[in-house]
PDB file of N, CA and C in Angstrom:
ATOM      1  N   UNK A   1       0.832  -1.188   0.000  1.00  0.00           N
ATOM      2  CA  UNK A   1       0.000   0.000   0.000  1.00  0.00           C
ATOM      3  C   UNK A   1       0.877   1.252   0.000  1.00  0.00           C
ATOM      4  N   UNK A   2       1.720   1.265   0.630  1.00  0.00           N
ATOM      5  CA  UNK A   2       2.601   2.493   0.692  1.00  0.00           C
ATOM      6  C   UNK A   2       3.209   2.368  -0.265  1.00  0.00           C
ATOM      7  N   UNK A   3       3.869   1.660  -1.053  1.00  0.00           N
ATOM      8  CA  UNK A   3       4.263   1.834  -2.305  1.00  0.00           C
ATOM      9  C   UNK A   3       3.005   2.418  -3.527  1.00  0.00           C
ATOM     10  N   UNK A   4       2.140   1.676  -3.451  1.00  0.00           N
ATOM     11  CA  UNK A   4       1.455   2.105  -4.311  1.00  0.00           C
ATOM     12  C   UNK A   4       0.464   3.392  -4.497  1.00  0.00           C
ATOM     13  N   UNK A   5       0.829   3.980  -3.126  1.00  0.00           N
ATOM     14  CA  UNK A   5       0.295   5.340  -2.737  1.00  0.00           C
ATOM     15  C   UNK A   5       1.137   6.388  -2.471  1.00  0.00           C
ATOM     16  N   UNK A   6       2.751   6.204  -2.594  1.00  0.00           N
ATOM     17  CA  UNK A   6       3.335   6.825  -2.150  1.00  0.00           C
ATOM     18  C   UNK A   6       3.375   7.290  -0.523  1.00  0.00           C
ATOM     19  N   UNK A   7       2.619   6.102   0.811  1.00  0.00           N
ATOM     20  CA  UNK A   7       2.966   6.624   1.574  1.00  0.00           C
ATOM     21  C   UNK A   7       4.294   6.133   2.374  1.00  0.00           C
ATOM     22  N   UNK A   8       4.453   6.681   3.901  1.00  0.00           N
ATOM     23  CA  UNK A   8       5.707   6.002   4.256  1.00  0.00           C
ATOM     24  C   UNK A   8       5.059   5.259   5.619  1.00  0.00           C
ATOM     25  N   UNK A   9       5.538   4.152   5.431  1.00  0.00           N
ATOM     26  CA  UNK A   9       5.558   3.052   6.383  1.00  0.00           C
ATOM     27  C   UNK A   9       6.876   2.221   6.928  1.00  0.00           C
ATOM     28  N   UNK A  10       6.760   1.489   8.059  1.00  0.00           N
ATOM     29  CA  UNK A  10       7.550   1.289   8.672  1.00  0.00           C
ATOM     30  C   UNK A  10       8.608   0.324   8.179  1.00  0.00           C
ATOM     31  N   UNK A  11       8.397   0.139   6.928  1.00  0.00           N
ATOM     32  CA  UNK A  11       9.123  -0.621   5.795  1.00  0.00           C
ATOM     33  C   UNK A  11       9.990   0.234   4.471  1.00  0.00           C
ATOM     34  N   UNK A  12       9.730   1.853   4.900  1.00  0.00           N
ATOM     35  CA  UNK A  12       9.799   2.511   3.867  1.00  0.00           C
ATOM     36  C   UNK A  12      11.561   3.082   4.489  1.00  0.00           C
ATOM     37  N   UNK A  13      12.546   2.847   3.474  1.00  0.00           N
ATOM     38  CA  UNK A  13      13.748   3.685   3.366  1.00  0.00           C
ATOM     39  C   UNK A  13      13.841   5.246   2.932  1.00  0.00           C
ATOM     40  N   UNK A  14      14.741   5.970   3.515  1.00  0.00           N
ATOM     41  CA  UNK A  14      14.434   7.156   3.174  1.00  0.00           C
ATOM     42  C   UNK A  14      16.096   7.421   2.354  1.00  0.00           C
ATOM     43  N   UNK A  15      16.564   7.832   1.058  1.00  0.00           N
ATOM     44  CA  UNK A  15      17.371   8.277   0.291  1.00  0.00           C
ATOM     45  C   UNK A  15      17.031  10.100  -0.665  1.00  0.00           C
ATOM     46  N   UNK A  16      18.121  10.434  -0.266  1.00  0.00           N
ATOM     47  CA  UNK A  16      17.984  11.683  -1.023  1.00  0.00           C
ATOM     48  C   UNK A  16      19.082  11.355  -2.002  1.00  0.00           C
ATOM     49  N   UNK A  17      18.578  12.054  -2.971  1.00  0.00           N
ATOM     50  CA  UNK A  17      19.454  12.155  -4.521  1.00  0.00           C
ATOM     51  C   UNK A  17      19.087  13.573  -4.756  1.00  0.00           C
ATOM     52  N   UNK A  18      20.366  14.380  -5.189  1.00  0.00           N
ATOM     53  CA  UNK A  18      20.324  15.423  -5.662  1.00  0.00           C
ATOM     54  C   UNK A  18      20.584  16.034  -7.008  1.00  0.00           C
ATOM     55  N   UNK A  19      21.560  14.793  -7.278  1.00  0.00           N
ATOM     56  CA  UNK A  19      21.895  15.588  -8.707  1.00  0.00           C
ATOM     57  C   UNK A  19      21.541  13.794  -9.456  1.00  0.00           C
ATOM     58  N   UNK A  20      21.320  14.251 -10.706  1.00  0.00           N
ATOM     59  CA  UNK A  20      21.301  12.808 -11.996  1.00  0.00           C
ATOM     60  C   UNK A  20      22.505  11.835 -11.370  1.00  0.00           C
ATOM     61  N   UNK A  21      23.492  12.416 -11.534  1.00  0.00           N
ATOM     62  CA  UNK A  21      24.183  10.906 -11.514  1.00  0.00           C
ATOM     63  C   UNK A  21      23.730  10.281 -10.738  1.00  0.00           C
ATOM     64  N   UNK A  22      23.405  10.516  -9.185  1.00  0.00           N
ATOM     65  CA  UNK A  22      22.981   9.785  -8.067  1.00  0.00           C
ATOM     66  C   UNK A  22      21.895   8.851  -8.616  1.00  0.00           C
ATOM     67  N   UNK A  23      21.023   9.439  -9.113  1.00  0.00           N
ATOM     68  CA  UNK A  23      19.512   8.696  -9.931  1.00  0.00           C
ATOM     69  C   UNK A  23      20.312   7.474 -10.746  1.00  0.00           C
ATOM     70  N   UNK A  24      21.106   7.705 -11.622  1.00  0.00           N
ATOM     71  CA  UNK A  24      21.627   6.835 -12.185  1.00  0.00           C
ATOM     72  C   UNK A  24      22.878   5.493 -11.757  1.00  0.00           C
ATOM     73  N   UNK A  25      23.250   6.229 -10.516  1.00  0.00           N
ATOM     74  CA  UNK A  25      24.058   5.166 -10.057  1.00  0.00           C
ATOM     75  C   UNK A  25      22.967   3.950  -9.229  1.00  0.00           C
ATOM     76  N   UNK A  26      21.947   4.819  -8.725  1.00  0.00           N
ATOM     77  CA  UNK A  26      21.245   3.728  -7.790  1.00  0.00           C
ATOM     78  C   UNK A  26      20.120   3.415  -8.605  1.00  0.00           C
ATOM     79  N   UNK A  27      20.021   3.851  -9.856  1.00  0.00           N
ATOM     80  CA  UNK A  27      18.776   3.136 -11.086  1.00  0.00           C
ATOM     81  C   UNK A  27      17.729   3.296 -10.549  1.00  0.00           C
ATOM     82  N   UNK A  28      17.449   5.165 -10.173  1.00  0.00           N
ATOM     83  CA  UNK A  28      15.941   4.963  -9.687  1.00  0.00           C
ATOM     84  C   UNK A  28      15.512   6.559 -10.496  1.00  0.00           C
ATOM     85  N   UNK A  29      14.370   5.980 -11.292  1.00  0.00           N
ATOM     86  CA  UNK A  29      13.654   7.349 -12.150  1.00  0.00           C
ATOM     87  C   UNK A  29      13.575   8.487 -11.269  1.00  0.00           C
ATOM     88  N   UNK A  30      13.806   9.582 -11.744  1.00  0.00           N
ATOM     89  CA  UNK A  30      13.891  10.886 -11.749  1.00  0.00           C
ATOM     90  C   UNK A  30      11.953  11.411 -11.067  1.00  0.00           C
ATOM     91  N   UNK A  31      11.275  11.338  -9.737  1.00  0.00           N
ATOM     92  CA  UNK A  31      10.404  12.318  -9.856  1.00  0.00           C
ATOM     93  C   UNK A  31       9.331  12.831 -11.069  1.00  0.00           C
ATOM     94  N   UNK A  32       8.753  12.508 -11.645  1.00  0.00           N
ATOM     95  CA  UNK A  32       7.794  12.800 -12.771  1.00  0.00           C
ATOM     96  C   UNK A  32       7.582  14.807 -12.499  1.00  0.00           C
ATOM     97  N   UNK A  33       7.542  14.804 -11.457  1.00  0.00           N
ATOM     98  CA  UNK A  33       7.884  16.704 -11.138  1.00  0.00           C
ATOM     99  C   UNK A  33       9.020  16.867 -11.500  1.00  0.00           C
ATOM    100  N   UNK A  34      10.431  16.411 -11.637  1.00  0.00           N
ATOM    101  CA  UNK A  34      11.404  16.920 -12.261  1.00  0.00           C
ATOM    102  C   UNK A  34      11.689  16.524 -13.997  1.00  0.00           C
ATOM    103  N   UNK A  35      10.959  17.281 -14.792  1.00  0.00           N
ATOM    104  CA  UNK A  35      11.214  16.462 -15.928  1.00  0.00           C
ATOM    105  C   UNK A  35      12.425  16.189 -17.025  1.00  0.00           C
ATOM    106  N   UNK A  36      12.969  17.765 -16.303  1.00  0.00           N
ATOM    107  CA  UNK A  36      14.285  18.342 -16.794  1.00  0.00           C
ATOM    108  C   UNK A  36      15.209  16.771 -15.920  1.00  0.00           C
ATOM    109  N   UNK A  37      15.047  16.840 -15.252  1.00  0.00           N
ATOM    110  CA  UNK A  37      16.237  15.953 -14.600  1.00  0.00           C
ATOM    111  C   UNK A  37      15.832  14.436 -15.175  1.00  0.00           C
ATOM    112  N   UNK A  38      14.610  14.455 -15.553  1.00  0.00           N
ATOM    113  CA  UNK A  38      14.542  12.938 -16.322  1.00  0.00           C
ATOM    114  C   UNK A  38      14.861  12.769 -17.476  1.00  0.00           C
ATOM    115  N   UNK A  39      14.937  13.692 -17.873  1.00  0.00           N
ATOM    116  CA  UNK A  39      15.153  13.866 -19.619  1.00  0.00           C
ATOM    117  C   UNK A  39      16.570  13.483 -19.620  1.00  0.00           C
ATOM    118  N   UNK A  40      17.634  14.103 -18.778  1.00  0.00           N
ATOM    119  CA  UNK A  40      19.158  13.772 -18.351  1.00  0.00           C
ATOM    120  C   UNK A  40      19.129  12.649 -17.584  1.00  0.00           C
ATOM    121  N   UNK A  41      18.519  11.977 -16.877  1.00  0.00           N
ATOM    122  CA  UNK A  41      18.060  10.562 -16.508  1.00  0.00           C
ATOM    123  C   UNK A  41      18.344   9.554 -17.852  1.00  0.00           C
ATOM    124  N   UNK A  42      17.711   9.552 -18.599  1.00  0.00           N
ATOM    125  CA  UNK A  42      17.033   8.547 -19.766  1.00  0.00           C
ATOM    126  C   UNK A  42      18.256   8.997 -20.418  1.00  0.00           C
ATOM    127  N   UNK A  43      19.047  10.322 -20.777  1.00  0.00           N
ATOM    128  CA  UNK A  43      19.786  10.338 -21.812  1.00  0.00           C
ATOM    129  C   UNK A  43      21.171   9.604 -21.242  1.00  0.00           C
ATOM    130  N   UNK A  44      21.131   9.881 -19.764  1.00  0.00           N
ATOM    131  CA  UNK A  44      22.486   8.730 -19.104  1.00  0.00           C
ATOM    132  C   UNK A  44      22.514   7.268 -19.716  1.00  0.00           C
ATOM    133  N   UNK A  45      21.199   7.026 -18.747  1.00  0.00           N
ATOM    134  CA  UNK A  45      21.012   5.477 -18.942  1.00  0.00           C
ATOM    135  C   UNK A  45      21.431   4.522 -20.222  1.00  0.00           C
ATOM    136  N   UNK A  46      21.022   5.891 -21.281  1.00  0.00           N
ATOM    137  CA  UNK A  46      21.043   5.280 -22.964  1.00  0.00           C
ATOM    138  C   UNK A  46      22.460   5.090 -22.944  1.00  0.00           C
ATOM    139  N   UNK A  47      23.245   6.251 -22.689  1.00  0.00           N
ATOM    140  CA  UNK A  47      24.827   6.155 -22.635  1.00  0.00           C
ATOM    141  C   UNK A  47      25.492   5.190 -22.021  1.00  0.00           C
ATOM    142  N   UNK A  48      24.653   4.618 -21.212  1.00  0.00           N
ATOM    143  CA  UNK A  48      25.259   3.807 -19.971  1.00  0.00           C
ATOM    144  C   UNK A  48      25.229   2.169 -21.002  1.00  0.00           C
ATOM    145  N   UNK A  49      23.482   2.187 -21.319  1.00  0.00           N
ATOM    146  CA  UNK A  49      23.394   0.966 -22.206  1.00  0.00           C
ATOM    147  C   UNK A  49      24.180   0.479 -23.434  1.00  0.00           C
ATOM    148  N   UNK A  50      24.396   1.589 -24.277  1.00  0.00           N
ATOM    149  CA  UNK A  50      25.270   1.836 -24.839  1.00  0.00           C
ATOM    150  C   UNK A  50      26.685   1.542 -24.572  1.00  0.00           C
ATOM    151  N   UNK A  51      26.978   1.946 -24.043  1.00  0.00           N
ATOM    152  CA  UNK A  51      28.430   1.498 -23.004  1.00  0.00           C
ATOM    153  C   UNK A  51      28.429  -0.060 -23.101  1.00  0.00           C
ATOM    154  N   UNK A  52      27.841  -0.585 -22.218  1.00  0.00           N
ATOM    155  CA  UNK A  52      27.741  -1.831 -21.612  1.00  0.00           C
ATOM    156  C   UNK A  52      27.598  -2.545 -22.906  1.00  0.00           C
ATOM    157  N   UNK A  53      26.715  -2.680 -23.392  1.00  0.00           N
ATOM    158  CA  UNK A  53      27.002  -3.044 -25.003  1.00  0.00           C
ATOM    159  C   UNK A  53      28.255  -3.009 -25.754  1.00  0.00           C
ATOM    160  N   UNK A  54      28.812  -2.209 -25.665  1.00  0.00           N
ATOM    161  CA  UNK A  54      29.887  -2.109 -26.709  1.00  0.00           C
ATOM    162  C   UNK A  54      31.337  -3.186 -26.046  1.00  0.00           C
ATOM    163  N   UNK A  55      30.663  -2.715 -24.763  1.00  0.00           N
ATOM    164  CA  UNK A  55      32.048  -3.475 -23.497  1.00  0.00           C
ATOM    165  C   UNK A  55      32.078  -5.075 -24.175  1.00  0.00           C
ATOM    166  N   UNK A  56      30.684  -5.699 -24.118  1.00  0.00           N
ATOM    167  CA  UNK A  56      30.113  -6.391 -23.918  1.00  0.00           C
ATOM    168  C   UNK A  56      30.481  -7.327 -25.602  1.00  0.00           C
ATOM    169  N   UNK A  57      30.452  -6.517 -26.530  1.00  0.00           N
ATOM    170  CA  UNK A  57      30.709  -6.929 -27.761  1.00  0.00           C
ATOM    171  C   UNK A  57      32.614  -7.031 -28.102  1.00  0.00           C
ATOM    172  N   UNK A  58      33.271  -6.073 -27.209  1.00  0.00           N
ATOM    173  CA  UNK A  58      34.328  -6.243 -26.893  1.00  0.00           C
ATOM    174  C   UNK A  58      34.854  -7.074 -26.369  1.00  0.00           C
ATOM    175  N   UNK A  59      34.443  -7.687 -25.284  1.00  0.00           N
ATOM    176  CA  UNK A  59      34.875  -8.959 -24.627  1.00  0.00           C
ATOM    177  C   UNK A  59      34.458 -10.312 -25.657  1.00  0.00           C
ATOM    178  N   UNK A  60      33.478 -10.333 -26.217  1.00  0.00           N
ATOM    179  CA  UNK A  60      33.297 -11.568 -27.478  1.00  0.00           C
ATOM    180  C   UNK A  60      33.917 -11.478 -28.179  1.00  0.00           C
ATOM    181  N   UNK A  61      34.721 -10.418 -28.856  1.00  0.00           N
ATOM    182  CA  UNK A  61      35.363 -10.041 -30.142  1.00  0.00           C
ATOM    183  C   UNK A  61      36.607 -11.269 -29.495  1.00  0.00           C
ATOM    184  N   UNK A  62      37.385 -10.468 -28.418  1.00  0.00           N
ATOM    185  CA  UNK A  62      38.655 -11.338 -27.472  1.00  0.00           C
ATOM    186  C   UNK A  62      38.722 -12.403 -27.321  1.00  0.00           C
ATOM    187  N   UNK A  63      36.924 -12.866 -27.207  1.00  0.00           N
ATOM    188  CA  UNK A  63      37.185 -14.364 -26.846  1.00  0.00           C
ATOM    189  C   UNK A  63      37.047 -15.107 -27.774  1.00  0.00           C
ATOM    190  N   UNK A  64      36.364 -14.867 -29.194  1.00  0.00           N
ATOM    191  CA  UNK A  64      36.183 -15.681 -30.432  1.00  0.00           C
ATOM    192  C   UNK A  64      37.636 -15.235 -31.120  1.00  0.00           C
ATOM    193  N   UNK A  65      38.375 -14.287 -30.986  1.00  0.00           N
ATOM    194  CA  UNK A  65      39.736 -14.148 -31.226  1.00  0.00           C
ATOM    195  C   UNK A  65      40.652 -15.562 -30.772  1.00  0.00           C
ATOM    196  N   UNK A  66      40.708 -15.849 -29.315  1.00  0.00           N
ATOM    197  CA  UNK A  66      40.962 -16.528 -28.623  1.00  0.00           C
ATOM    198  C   UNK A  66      40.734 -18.083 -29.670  1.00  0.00           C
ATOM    199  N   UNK A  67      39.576 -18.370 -29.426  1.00  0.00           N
ATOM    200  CA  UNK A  67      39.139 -19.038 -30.015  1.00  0.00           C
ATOM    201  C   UNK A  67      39.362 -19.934 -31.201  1.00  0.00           C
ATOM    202  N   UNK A  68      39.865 -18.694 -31.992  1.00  0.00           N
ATOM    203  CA  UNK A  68      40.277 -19.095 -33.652  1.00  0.00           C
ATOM    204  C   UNK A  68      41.643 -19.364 -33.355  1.00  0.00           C
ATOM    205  N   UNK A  69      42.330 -18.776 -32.642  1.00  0.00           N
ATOM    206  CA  UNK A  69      43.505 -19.373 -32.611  1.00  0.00           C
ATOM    207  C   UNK A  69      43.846 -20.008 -32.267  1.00  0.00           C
ATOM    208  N   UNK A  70      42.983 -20.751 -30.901  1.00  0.00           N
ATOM    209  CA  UNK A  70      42.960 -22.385 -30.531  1.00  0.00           C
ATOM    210  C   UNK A  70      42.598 -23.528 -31.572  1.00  0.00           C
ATOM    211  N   UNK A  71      42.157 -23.048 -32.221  1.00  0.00           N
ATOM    212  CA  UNK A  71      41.441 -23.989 -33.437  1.00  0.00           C
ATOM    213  C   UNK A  71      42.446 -23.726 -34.645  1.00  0.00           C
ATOM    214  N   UNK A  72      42.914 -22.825 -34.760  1.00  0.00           N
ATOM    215  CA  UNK A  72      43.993 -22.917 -35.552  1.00  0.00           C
ATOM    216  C   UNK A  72      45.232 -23.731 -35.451  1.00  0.00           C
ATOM    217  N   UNK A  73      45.722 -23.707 -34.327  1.00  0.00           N
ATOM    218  CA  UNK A  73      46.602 -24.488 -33.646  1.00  0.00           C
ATOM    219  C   UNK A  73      45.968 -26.023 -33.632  1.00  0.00           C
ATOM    220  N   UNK A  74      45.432 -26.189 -33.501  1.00  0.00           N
ATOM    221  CA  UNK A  74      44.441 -27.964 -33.080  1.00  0.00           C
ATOM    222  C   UNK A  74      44.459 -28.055 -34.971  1.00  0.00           C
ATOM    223  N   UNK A  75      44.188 -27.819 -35.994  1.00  0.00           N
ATOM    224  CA  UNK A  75      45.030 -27.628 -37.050  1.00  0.00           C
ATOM    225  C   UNK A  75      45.626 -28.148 -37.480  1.00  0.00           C
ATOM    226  N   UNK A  76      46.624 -27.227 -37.260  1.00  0.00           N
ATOM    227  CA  UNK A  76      47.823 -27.231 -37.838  1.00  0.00           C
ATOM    228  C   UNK A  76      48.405 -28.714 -38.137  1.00  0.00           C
ATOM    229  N   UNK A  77      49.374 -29.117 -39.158  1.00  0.00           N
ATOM    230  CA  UNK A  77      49.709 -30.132 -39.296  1.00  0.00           C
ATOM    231  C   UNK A  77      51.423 -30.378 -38.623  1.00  0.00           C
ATOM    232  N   UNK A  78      51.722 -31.326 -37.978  1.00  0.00           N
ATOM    233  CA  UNK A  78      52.752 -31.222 -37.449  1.00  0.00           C
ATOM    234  C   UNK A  78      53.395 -32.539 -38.191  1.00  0.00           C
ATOM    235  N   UNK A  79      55.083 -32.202 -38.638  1.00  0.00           N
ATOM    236  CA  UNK A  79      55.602 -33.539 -39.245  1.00  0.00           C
ATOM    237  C   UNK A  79      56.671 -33.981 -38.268  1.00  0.00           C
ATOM    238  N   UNK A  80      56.864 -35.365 -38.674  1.00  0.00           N
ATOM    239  CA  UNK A  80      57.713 -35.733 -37.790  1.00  0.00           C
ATOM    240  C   UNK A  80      58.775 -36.198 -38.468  1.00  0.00           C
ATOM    241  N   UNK A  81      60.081 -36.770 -38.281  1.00  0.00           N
ATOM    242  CA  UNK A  81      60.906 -37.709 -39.341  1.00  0.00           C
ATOM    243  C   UNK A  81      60.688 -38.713 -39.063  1.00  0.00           C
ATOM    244  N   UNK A  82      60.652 -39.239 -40.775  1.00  0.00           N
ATOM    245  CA  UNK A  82      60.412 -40.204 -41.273  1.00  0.00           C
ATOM    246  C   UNK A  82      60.899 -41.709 -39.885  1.00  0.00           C
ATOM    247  N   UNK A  83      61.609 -41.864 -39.354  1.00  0.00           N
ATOM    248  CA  UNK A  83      62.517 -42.511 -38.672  1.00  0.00           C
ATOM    249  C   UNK A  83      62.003 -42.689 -36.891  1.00  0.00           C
ATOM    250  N   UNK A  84      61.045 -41.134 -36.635  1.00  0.00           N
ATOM    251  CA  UNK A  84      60.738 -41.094 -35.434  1.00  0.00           C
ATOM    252  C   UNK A  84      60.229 -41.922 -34.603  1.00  0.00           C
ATOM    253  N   UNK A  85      60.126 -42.620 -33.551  1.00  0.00           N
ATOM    254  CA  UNK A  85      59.775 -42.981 -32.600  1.00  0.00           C
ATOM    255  C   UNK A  85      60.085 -42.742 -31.109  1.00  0.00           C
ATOM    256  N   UNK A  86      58.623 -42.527 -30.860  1.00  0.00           N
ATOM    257  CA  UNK A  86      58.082 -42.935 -29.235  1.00  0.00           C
ATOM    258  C   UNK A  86      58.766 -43.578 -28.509  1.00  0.00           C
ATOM    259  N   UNK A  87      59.731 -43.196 -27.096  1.00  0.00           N
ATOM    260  CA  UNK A  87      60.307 -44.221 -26.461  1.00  0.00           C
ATOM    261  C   UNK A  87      59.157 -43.710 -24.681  1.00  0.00           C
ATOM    262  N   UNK A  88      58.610 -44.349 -23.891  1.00  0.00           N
ATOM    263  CA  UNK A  88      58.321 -44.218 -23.205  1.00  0.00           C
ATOM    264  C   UNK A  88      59.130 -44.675 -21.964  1.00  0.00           C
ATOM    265  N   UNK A  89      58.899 -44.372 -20.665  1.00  0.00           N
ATOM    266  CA  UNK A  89      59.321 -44.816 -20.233  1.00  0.00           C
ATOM    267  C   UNK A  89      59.524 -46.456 -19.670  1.00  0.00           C
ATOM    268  N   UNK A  90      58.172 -47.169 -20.122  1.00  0.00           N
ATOM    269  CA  UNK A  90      58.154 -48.383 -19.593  1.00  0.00           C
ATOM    270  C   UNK A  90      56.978 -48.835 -20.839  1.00  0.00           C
ATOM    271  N   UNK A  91      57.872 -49.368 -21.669  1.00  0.00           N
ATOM    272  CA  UNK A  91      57.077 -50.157 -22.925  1.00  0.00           C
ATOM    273  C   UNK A  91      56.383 -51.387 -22.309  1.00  0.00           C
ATOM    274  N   UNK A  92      55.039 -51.379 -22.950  1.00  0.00           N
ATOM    275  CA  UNK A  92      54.443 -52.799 -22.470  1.00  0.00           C
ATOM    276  C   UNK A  92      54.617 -53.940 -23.960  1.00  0.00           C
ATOM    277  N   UNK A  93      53.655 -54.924 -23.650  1.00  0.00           N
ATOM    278  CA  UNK A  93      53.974 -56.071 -24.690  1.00  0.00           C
ATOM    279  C   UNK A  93      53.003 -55.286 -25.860  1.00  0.00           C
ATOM    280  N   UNK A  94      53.808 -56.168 -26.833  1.00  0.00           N
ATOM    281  CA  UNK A  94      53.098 -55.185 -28.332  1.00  0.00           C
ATOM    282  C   UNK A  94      53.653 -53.877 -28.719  1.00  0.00           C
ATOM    283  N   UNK A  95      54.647 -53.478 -27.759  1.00  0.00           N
ATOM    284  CA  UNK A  95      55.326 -51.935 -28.171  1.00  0.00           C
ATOM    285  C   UNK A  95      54.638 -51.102 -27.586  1.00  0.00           C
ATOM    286  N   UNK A  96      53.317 -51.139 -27.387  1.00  0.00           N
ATOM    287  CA  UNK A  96      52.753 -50.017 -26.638  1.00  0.00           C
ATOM    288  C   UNK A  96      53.511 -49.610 -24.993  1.00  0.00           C
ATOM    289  N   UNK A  97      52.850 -48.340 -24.878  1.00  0.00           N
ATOM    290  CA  UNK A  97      53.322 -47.681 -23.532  1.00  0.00           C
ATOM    291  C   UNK A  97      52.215 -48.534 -22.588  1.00  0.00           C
ATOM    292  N   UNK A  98      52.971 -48.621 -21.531  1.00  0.00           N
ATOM    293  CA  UNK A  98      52.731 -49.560 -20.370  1.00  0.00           C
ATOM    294  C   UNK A  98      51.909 -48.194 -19.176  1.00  0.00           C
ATOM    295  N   UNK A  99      50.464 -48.590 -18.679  1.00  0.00           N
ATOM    296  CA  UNK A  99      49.420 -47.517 -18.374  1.00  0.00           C
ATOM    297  C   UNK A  99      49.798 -47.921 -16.636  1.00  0.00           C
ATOM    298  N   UNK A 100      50.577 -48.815 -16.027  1.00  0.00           N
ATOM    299  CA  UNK A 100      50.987 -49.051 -14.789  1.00  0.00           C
ATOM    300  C   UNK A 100      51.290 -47.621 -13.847  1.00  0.00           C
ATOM    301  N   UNK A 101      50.923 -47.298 -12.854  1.00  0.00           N
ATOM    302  CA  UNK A 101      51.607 -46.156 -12.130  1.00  0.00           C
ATOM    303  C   UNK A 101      53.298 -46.550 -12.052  1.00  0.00           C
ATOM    304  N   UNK A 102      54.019 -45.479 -11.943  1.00  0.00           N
ATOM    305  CA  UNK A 102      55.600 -45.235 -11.911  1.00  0.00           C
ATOM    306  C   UNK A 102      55.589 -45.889 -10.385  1.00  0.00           C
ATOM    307  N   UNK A 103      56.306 -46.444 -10.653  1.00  0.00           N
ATOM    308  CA  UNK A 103      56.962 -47.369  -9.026  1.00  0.00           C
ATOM    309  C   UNK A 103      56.620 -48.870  -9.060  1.00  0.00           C
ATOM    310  N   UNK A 104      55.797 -49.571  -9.931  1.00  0.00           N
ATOM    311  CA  UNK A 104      54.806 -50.263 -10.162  1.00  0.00           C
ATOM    312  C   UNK A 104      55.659 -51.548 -10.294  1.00  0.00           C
ATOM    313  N   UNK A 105      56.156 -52.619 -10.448  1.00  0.00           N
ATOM    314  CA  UNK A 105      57.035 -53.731 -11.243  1.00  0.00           C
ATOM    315  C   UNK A 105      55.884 -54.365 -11.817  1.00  0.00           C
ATOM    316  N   UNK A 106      56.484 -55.038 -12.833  1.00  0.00           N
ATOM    317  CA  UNK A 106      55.761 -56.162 -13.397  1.00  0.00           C
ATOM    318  C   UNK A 106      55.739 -57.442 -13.289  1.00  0.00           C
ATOM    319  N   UNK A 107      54.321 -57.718 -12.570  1.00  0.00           N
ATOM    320  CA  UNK A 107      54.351 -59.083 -11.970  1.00  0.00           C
ATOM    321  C   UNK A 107      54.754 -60.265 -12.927  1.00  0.00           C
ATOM    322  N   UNK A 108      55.730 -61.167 -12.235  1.00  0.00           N
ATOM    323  CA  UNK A 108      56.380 -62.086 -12.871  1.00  0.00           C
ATOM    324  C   UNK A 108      55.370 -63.829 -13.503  1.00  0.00           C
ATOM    325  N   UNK A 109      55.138 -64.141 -14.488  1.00  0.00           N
ATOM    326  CA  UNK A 109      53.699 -65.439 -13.949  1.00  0.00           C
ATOM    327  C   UNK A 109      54.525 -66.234 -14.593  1.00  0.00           C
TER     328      UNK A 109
END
């Protein structure tokens, strides 16, 4: 009820704002009696939205930047010589690398 009547009740905070920015830092419309100060209200906010937007399209630009160049790299073709091989530290049977934890022996049967 007090909100919707403008009265004050024992739930009601009391804030003074004097100048626009204040209105705009705490995002609360301008008084319908001040119209001058809403008009500079709404023209912040736009600036503000504006802003945040552009920030906002800025940080995607960075990260799909990011992006392409991870995927560029994942890519890329890498050669090896002809001759190369894999020595691991602990070959299992078949040549493959042996998936045992380090410290591990191999049980004897």
């Amino acid at each position: 009820m007090g909100k919707k009547y403008n009265l004050v009740t024992p739930f009601t905070s009391l804030i003074v704002l004097e100048r626009v920015e204040q209105y705009v830092e705490h995002g609360i419309q301008p008084p319908a009696s001040l119209p001058e100060l809403r008009k500079q209200y709404a023209r912040l906010k736009d600036e503000q939205s504006a802003s945040a937007r552009k920030e906002e399209k800025n940080r995607l630009d960075h990260i799909l930047a990011l992006w392409d160049k991870r995927v560029e790299w994942w890519n890329q073709k890498f050669k090896y010589p002809a001759n190369f091989k894999y020595h691991g530290r602990d070959e299992g049977e078949g040549g493959g690398i042996s998936h045992r934890p380090v410290g591990v022996s191999r049980l004897q049967g």
